[in-house]
C-alpha atoms as a PDB file:
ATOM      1  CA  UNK A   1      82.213 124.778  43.595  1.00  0.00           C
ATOM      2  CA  UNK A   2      79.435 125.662  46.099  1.00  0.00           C
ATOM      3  CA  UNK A   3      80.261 127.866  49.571  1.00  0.00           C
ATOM      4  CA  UNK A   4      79.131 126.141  52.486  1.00  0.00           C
ATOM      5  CA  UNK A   5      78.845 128.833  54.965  1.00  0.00           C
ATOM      6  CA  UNK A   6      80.610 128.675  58.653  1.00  0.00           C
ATOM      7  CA  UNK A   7      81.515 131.260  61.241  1.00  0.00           C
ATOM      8  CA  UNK A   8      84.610 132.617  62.523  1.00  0.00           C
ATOM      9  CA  UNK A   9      85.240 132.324  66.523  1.00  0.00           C
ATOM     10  CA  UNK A  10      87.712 132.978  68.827  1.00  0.00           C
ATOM     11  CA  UNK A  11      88.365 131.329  72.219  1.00  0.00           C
ATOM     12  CA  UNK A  12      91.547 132.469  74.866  1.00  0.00           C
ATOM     13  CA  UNK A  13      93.369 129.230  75.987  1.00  0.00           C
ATOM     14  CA  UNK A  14      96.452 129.554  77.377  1.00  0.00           C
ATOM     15  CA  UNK A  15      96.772 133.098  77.020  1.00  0.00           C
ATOM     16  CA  UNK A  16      96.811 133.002  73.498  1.00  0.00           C
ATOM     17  CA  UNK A  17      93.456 133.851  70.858  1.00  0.00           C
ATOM     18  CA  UNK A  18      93.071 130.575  69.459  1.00  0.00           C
ATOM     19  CA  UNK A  19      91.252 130.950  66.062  1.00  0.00           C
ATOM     20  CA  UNK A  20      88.592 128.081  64.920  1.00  0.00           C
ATOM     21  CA  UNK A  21      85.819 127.534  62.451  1.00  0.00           C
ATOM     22  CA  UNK A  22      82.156 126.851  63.198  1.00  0.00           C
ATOM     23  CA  UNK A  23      80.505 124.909  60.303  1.00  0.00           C
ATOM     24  CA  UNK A  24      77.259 124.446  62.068  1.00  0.00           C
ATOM     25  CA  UNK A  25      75.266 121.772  62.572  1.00  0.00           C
ATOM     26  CA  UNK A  26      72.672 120.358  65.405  1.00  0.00           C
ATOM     27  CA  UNK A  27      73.891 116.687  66.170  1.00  0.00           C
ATOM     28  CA  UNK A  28      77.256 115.371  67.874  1.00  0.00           C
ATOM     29  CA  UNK A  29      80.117 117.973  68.020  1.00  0.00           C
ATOM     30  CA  UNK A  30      82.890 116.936  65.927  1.00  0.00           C
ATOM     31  CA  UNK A  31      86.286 118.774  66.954  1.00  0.00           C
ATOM     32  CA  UNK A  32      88.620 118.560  64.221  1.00  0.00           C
ATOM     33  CA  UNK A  33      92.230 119.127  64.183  1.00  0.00           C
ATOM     34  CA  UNK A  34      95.047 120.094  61.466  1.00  0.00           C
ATOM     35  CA  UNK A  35      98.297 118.458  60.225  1.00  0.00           C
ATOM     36  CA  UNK A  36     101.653 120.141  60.881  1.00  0.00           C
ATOM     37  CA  UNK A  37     100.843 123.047  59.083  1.00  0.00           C
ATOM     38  CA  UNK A  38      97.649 122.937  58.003  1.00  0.00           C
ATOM     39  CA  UNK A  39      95.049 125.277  58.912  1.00  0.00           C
ATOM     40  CA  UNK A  40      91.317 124.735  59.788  1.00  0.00           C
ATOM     41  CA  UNK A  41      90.213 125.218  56.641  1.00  0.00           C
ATOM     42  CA  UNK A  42      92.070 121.974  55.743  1.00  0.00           C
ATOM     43  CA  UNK A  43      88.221 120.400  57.074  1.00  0.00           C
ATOM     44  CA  UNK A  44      86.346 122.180  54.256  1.00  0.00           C
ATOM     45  CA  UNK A  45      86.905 118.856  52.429  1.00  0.00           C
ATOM     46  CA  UNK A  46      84.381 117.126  54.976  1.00  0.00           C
ATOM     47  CA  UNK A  47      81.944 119.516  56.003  1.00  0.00           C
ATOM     48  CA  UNK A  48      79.389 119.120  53.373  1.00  0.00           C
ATOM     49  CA  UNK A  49      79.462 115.643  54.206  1.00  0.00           C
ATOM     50  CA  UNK A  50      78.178 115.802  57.647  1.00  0.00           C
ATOM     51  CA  UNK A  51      76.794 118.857  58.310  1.00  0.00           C
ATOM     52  CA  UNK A  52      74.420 119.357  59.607  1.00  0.00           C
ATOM     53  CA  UNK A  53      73.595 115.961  61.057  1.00  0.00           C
ATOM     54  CA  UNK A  54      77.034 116.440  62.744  1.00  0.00           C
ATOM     55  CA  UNK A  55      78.250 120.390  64.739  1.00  0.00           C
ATOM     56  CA  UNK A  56      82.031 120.324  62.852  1.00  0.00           C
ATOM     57  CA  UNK A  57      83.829 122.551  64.286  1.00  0.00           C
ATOM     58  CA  UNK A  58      87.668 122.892  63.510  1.00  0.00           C
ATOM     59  CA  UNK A  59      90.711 124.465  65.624  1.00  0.00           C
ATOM     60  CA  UNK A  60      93.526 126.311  63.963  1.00  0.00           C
ATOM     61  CA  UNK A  61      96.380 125.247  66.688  1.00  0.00           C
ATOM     62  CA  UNK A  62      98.715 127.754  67.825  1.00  0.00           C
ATOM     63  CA  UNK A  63     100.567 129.482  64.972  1.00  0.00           C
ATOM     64  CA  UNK A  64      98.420 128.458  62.415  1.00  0.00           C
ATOM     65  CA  UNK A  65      95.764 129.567  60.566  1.00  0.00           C
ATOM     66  CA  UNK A  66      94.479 132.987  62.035  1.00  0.00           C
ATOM     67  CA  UNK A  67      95.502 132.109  65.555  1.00  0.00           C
ATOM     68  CA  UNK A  68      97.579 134.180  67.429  1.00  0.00           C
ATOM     69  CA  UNK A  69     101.630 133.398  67.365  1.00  0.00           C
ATOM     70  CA  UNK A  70     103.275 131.911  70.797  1.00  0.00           C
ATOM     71  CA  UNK A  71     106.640 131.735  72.167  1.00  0.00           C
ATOM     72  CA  UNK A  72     108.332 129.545  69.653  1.00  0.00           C
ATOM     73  CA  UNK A  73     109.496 127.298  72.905  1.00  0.00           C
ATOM     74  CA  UNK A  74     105.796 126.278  73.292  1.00  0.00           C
ATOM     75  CA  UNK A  75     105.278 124.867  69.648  1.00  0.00           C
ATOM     76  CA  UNK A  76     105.100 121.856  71.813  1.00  0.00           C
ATOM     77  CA  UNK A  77     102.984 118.818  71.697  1.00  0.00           C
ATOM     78  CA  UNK A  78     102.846 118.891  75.112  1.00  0.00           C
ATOM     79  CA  UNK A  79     101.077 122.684  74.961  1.00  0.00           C
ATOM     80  CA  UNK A  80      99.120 121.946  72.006  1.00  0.00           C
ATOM     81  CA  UNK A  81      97.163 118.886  74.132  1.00  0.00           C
ATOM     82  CA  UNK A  82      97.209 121.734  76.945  1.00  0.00           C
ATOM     83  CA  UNK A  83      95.467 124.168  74.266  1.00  0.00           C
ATOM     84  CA  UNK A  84      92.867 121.646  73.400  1.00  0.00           C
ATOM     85  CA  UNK A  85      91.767 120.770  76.697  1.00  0.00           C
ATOM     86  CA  UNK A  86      91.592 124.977  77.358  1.00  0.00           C
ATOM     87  CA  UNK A  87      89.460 124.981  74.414  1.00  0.00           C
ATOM     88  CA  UNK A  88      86.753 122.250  75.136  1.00  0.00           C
ATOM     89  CA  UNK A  89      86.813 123.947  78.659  1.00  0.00           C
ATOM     90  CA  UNK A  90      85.930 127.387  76.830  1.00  0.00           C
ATOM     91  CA  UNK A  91      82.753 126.223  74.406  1.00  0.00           C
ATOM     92  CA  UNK A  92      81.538 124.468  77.493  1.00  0.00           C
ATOM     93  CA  UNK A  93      81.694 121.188  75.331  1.00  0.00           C
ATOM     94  CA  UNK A  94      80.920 117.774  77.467  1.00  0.00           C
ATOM     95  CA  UNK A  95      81.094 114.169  75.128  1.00  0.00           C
ATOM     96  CA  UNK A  96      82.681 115.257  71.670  1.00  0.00           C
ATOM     97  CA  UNK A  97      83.819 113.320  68.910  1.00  0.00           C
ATOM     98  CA  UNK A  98      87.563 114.035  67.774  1.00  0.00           C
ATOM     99  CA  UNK A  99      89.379 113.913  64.167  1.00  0.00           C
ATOM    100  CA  UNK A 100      93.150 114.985  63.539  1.00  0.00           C
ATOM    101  CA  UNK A 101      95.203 114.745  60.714  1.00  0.00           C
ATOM    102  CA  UNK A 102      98.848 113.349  61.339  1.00  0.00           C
ATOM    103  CA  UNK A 103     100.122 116.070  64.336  1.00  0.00           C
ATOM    104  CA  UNK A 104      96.409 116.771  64.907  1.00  0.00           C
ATOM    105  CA  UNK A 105      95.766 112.929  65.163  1.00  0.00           C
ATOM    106  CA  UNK A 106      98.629 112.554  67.844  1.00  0.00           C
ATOM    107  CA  UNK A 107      96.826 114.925  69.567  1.00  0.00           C
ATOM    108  CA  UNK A 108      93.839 113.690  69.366  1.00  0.00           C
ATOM    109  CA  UNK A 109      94.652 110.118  70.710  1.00  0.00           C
ATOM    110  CA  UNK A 110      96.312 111.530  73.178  1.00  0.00           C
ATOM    111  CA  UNK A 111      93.345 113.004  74.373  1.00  0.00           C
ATOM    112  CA  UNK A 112      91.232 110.231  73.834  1.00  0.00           C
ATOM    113  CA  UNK A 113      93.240 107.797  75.937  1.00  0.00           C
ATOM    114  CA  UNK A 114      93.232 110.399  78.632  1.00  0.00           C
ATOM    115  CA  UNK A 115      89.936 111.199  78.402  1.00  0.00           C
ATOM    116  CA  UNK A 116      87.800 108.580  76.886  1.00  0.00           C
ATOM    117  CA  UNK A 117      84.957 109.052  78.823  1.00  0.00           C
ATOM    118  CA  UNK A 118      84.781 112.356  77.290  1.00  0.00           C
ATOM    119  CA  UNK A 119      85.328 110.909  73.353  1.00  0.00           C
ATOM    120  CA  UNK A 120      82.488 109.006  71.508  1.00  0.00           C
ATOM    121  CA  UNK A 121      83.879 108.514  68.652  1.00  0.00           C
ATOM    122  CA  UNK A 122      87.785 109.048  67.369  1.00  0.00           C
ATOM    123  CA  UNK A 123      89.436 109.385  63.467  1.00  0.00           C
ATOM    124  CA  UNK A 124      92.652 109.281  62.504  1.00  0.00           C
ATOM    125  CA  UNK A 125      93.876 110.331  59.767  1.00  0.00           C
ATOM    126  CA  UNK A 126      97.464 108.975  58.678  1.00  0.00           C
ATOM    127  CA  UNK A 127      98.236 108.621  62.905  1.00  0.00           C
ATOM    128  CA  UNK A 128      98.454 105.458  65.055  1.00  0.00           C
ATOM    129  CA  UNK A 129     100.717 104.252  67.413  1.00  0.00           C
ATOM    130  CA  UNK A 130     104.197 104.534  67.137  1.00  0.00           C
ATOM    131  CA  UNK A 131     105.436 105.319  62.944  1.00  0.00           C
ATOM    132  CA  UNK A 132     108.174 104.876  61.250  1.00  0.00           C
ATOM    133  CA  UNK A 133     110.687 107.487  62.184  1.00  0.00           C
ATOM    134  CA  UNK A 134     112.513 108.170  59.252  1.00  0.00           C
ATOM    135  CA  UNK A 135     109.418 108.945  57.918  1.00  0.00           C
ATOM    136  CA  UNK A 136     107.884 110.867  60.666  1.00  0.00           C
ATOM    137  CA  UNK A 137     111.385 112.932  60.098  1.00  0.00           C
ATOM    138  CA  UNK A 138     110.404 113.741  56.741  1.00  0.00           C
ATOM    139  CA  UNK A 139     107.310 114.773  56.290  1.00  0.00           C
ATOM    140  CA  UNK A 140     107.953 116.812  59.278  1.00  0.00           C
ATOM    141  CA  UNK A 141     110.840 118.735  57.505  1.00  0.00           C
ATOM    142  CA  UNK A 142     109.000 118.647  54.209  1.00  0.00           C
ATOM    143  CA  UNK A 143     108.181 122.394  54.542  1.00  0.00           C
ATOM    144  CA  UNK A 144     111.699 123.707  55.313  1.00  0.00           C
ATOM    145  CA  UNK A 145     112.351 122.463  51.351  1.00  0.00           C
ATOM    146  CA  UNK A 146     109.813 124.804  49.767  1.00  0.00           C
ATOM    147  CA  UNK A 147     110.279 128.123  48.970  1.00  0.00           C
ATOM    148  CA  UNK A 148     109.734 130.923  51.493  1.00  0.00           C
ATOM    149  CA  UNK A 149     107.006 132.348  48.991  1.00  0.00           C
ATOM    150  CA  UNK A 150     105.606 131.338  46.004  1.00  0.00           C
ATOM    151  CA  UNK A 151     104.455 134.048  43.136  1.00  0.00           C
ATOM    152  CA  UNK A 152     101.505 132.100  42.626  1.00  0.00           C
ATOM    153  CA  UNK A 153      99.116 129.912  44.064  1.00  0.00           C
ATOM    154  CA  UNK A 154      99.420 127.604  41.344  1.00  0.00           C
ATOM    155  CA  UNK A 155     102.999 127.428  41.772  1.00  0.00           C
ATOM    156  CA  UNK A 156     102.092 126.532  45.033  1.00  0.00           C
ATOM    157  CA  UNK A 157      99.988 123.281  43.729  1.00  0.00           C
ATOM    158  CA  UNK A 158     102.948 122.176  41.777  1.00  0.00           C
ATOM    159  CA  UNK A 159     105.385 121.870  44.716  1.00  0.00           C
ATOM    160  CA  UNK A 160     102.873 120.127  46.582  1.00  0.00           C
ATOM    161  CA  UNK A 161     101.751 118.006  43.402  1.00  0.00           C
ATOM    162  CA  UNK A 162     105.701 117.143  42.628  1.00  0.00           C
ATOM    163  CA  UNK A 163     105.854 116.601  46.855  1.00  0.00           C
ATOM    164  CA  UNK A 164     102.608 114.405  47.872  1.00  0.00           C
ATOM    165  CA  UNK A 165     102.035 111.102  45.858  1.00  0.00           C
ATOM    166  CA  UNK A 166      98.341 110.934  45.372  1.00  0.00           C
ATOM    167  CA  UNK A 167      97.467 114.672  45.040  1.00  0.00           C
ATOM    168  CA  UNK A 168      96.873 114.425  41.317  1.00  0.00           C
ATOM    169  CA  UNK A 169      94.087 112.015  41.677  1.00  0.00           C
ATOM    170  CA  UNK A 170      92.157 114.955  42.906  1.00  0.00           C
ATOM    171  CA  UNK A 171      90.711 117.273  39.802  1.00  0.00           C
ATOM    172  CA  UNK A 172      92.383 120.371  39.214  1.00  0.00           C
ATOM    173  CA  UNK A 173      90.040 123.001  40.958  1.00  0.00           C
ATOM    174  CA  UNK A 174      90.083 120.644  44.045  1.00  0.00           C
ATOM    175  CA  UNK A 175      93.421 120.621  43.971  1.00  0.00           C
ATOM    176  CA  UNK A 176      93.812 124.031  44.250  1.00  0.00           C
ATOM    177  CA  UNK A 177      91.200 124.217  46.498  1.00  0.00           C
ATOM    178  CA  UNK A 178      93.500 121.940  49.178  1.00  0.00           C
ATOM    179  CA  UNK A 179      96.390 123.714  48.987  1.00  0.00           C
ATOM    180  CA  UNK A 180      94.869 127.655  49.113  1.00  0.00           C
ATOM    181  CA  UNK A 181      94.242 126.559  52.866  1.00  0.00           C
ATOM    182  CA  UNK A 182      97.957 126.372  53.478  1.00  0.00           C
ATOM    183  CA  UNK A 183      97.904 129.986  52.048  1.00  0.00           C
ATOM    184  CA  UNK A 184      97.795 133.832  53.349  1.00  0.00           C
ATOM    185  CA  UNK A 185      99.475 136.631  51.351  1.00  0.00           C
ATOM    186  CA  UNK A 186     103.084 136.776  51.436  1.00  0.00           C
ATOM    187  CA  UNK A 187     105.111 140.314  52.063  1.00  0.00           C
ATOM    188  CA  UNK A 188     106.429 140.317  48.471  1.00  0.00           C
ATOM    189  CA  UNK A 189     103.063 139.677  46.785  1.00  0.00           C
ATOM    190  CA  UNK A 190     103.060 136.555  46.657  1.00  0.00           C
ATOM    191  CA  UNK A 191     101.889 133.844  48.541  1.00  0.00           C
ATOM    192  CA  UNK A 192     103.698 131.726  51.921  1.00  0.00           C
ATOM    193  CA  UNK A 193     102.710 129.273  54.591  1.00  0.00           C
ATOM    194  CA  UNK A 194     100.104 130.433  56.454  1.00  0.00           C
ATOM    195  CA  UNK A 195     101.741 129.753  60.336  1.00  0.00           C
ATOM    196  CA  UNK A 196     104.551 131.128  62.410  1.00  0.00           C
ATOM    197  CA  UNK A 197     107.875 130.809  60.579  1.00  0.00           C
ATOM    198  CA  UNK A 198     109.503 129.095  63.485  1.00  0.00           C
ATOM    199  CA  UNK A 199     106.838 126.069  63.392  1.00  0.00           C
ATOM    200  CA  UNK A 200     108.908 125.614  60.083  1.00  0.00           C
ATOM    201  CA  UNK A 201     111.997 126.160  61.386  1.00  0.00           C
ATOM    202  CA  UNK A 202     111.779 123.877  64.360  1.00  0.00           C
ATOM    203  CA  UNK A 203     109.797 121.177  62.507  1.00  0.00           C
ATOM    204  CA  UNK A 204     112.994 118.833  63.279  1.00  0.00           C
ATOM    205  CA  UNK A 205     112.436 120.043  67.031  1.00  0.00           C
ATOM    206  CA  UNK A 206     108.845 118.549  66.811  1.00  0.00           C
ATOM    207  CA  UNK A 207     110.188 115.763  64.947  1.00  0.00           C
ATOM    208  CA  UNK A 208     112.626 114.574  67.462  1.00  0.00           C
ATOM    209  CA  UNK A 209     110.058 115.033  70.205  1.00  0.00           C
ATOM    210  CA  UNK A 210     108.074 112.420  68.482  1.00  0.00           C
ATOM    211  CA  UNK A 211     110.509 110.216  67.888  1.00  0.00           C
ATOM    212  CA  UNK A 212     111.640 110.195  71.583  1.00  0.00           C
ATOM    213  CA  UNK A 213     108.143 109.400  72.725  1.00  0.00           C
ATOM    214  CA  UNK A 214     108.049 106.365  70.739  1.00  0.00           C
ATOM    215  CA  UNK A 215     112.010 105.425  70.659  1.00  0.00           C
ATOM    216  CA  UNK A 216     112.590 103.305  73.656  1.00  0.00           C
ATOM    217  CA  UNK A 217     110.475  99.645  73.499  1.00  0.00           C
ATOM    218  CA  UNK A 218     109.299 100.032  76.757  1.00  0.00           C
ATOM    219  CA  UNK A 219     107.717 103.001  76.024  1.00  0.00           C
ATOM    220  CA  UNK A 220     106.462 101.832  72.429  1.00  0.00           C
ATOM    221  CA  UNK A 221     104.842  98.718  74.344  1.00  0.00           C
ATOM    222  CA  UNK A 222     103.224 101.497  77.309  1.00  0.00           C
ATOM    223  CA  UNK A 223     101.499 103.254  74.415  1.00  0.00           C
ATOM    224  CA  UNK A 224     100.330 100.487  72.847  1.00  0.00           C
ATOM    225  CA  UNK A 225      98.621  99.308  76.621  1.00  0.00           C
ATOM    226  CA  UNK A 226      97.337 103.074  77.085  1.00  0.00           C
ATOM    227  CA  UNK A 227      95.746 102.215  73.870  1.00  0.00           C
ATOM    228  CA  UNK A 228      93.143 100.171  75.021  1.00  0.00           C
ATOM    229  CA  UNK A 229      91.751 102.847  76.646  1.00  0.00           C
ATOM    230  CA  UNK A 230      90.402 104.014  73.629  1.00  0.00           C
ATOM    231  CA  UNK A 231      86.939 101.525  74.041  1.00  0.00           C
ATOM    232  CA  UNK A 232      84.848 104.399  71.261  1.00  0.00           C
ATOM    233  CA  UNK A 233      84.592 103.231  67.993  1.00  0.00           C
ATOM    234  CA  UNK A 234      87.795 104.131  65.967  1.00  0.00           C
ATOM    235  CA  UNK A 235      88.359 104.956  62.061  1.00  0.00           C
ATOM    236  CA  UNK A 236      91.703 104.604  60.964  1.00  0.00           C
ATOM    237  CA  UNK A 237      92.471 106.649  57.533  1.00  0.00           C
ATOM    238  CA  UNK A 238      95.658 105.296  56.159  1.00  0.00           C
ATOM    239  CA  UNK A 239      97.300 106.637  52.905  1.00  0.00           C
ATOM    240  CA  UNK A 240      98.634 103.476  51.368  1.00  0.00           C
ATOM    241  CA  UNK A 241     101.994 105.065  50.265  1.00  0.00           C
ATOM    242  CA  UNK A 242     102.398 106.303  53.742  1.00  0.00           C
ATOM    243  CA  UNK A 243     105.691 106.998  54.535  1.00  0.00           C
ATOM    244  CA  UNK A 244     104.691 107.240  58.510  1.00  0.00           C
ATOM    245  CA  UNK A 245     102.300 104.463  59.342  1.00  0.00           C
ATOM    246  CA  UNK A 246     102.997 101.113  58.036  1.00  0.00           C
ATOM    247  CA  UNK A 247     100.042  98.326  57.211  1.00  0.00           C
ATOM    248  CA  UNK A 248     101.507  96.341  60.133  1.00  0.00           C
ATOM    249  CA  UNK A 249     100.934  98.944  63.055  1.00  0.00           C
ATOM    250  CA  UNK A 250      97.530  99.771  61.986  1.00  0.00           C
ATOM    251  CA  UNK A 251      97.133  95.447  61.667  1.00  0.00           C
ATOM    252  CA  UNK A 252      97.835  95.792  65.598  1.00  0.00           C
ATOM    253  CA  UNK A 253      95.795  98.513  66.222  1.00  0.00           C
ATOM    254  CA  UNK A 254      92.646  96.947  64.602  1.00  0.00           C
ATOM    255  CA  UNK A 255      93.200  94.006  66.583  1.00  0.00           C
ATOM    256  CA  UNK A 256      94.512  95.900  69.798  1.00  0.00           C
ATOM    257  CA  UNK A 257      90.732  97.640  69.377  1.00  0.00           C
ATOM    258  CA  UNK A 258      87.895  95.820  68.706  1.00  0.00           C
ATOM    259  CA  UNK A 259      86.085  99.023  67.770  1.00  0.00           C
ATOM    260  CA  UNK A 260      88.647 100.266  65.528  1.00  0.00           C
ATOM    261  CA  UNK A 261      88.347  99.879  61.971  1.00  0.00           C
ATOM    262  CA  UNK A 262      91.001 100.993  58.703  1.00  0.00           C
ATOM    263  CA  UNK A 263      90.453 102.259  55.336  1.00  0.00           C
ATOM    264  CA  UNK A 264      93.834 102.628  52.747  1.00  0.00           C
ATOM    265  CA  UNK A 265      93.649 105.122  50.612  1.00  0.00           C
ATOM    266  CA  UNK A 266      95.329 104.029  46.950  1.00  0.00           C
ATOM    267  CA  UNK A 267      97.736 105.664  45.726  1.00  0.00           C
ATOM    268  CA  UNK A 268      97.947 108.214  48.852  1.00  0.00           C
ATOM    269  CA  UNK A 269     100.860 109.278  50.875  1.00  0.00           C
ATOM    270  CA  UNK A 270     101.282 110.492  54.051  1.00  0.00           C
ATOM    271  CA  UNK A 271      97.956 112.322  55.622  1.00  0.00           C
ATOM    272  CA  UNK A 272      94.860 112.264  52.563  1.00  0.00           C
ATOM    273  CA  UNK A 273      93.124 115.026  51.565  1.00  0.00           C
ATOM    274  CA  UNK A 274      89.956 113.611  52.621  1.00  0.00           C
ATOM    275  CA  UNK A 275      88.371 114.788  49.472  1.00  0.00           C
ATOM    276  CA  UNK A 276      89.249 111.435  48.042  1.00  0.00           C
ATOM    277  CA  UNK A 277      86.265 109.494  48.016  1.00  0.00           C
ATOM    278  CA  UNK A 278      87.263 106.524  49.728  1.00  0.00           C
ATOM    279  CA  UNK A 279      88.028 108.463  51.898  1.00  0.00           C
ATOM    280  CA  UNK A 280      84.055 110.096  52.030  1.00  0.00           C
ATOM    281  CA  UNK A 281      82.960 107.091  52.030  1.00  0.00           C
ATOM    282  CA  UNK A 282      84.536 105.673  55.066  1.00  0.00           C
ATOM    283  CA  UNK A 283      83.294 108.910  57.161  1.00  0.00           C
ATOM    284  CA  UNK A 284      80.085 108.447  56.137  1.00  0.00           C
ATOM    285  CA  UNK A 285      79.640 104.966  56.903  1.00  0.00           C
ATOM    286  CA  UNK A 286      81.433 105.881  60.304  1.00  0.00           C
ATOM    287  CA  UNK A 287      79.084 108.382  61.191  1.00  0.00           C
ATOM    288  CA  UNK A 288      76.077 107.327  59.752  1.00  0.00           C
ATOM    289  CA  UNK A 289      76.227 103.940  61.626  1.00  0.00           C
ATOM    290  CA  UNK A 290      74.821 106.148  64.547  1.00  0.00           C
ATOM    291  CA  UNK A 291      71.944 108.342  62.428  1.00  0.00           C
ATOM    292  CA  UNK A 292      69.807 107.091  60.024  1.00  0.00           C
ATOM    293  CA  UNK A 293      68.589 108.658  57.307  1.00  0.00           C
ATOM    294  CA  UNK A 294      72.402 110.780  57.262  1.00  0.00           C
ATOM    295  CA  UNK A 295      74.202 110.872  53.928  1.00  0.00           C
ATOM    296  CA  UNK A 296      71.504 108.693  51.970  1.00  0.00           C
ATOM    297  CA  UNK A 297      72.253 110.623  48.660  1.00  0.00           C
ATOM    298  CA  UNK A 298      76.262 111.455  48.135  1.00  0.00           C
ATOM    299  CA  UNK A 299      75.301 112.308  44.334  1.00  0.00           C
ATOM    300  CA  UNK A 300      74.400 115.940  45.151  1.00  0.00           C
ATOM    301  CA  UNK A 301      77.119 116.446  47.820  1.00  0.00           C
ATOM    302  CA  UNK A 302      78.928 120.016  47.249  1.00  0.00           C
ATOM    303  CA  UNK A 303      82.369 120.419  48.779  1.00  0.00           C
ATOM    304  CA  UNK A 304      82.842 123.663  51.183  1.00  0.00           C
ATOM    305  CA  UNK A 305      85.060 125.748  49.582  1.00  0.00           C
ATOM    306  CA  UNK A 306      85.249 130.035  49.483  1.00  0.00           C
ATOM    307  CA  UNK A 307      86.520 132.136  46.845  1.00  0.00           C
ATOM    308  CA  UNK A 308      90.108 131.318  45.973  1.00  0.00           C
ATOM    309  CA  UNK A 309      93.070 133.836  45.727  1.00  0.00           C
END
């Protein structure tokens, strides 16, 4: 696999070094933001696709990635919203387009409904409104089950092969690709999770904060109104086997939103790759709706990927 090159910044929000990476590009800035505990590489998958005709940048949140560590009591949803307005604010960025994965995706609507002014364009990956909470439970504790190293990276692909439905229709080098970004060496030689321990540990903190926003009906039904605030077009990507979002609450939002718009991922489960190329697809179309001549040929599309451990 090709290297698609991207730079390394740093912005203080919060008073915390907030790590993110620049994949270049000269048209609409598209912030991007991780799952649970993801990193910002997790966006290599799409930046061949649309750079250059779209500025990609991603955000490692708070704990992840190479940003700095907080006080384990802020590994809040609340903060992280807080750290992504602190980081528009610090790039100077005006109109933006967002795109989150699952916790990022929260996030993201969240600031999109506060701020949709400010959003042209919004994607969601594996996030609506609302989710099933026994699922929202579980793939938030997922990470507490695996071990607190693995010898190998390729050990690390089978847990998360033998954990996530839908992983193995990815080829084997890709596969390994995706899950090195979870990665950074381990004390023993070996390889962990590359985030703050306690964003592990208190997954079924962040769990149960979730599941209190969107508990009570009248608060479910609020949501759903604050949703209409979200008048920029909208892609919804949905892994079929989604343990979080069913096919009925993204039914509602698509109708809720006239704008908004879902692709199901076969065979998927909670949060795809985005290497899957339905998933490609979709993003392309979304995008290239507002430039022509972007993503004509997908034939001799390289994937962004560095060197592997």
């Amino acid at each position: 696999m090709a290297t698609i090159p991207y730079t390394d910044g740093y912005a203080t929000v919060s008073g915390l070094r907030l790590h993110y990476v620049d994949y270049g590009g000269h048209g609409e800035t598209l912030i991007a933001l991780p799952g649970l505990i993801q990193s910002a590489r997790a966006f290599d998958s799409i930046a061949p696709l649309l750079v250059p005709h779209i500025r990609l940048i991603a955000l490692d949140f708070r704990g992840r990635g190479q940003s700095e560590w907080g006080p384990a009591e802020r590994y809040r949803i609340d903060q992280y919203l807080k750290d992504l307005k602190g980081f528009v604010a610090a790039l100077g960025l005006g109109r933006m387009a967002l795109i989150g994965t699952s916790l990022g995706g929260f996030v993201a609507r969240l600031y999109a409904t506060a701020h949709p002014d400010r959003v042209t364009r919004l994607v969601l990956n594996d996030c609506a409104i609302g989710g099933n909470l026994a699922g929202v439970y579980q793939v938030s504790t997922r990470p507490s089950n695996a071990p607190a190293e693995f010898a190998h990276v390729d050990d690390a692909v089978d847990w998360f092969l033998a954990d996530r439905p839908g992983l193995a229709r990815l080829d084997k080098e890709t596969q390994r690709t995706w899950v090195a970004h979870y990665l950074a060496p381990g004390e023993t030689g070996g390889w962990r999770f590359r985030c703050d321990p306690a964003i592990i540990r208190l997954a079924r903190s962040l769990a149960q904060q979730f599941t209190a926003l969107q508990r009570p009906a009248v608060e479910t039904e609020l949501a759903w109104e604050h949703a209409r605030r979200l008048t920029m077009p909208v892609l919804i990507i949905r892994g079929a086997l989604s343990e979080v979002i069913a096919s009925e609450t993204v039914s509602r939002l698509t109708q809720v939103l006239p704008k908004a718009r879902c692709v199901d991922i076969a065979g998927v489960s909670h949060s795809p790759t985005l290497y899957e190329e339905e998933a490609q697809t979709a993003l392309l179309e979304f995008f290239r709706r507002a430039y022509s001549g972007f993503g004509r040929s997908r034939g001799g599309m390289k994937r962004a990927v560095k060197e592997l451990p």
